[in-house]
C-alpha atoms as a PDB file:
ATOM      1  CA  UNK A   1      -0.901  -8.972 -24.717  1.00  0.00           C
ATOM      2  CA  UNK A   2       1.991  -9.823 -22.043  1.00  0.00           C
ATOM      3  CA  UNK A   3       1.367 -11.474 -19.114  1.00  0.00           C
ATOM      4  CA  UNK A   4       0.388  -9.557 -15.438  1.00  0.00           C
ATOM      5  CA  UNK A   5       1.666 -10.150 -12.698  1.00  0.00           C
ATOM      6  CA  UNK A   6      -0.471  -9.446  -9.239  1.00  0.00           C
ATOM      7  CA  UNK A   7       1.451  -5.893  -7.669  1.00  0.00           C
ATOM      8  CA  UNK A   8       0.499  -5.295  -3.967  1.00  0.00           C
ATOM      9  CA  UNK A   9       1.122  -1.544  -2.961  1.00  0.00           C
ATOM     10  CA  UNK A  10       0.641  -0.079  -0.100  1.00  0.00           C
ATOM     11  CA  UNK A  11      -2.872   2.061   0.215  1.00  0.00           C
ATOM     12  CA  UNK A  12      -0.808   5.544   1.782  1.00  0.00           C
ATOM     13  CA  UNK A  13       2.291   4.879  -0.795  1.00  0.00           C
ATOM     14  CA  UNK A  14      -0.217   4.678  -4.024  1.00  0.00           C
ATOM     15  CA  UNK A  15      -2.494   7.433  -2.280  1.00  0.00           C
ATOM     16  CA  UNK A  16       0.732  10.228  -2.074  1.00  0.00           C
ATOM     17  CA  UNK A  17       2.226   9.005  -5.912  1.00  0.00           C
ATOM     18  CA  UNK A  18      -1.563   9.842  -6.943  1.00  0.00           C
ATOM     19  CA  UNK A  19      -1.658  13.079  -5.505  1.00  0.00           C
ATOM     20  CA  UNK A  20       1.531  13.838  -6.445  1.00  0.00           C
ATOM     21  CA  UNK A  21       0.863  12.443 -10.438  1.00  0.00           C
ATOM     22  CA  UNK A  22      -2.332  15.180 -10.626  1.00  0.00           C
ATOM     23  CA  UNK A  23      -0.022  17.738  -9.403  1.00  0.00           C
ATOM     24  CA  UNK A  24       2.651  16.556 -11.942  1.00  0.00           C
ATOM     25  CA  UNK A  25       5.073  16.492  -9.202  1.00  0.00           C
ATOM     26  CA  UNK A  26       6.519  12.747  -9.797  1.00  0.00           C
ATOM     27  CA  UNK A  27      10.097  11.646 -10.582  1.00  0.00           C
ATOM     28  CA  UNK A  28       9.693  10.307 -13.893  1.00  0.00           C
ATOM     29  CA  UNK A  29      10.325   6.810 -13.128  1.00  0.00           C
ATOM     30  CA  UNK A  30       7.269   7.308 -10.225  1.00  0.00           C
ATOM     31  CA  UNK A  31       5.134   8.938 -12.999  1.00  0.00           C
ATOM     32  CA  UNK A  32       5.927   5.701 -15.209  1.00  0.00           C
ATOM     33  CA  UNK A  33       4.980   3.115 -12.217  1.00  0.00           C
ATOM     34  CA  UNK A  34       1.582   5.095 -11.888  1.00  0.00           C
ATOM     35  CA  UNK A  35       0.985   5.081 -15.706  1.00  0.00           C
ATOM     36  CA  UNK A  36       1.734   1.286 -15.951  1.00  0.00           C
ATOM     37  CA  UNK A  37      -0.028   0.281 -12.699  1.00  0.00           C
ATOM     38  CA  UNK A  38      -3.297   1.589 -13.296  1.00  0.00           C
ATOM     39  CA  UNK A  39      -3.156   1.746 -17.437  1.00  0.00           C
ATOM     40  CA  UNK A  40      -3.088   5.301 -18.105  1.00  0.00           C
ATOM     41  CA  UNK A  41      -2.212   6.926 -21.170  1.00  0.00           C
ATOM     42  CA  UNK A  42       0.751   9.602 -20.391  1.00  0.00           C
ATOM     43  CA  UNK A  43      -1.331  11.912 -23.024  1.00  0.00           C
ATOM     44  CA  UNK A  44      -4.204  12.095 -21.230  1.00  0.00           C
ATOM     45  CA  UNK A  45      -5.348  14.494 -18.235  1.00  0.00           C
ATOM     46  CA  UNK A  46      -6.199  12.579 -15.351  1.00  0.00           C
ATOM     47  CA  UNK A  47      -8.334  13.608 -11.994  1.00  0.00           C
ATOM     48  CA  UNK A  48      -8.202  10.569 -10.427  1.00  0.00           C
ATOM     49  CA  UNK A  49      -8.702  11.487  -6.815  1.00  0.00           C
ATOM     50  CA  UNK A  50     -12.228  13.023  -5.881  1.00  0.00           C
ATOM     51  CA  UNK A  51     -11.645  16.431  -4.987  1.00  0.00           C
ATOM     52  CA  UNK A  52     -15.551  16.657  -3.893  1.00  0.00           C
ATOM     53  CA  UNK A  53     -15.329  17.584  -0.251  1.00  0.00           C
ATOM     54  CA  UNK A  54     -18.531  16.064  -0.315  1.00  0.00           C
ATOM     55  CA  UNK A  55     -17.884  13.056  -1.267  1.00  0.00           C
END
């Protein structure tokens, strides 16, 4: 496995890309950046945010 390096994002910056990645409404470079940051597989179907008003 290659190495990590630490990324520090910005809470309102990675809140709006994941918002924007459910609604599939990402640049694809932005929809790669999500996909790498947090490890998801582009194949899958991903809620990530709750959507439990709720919650």
């Amino acid at each position: 496995m290659g190495s990590r390096s630490v990324h520090w994002v910005n809470t309102p910056v990675l809140a709006e890309a994941l918002m924007r990645y459910e609604e599939n409404r990402l640049s694809r470079s932005m929809k790669l950046w999500v996909e790498q940051l947090l490890e998801l597989s582009p194949q899958d179907s991903h809620q990530l945010l709750s959507h439990d008003p709720d919650y």
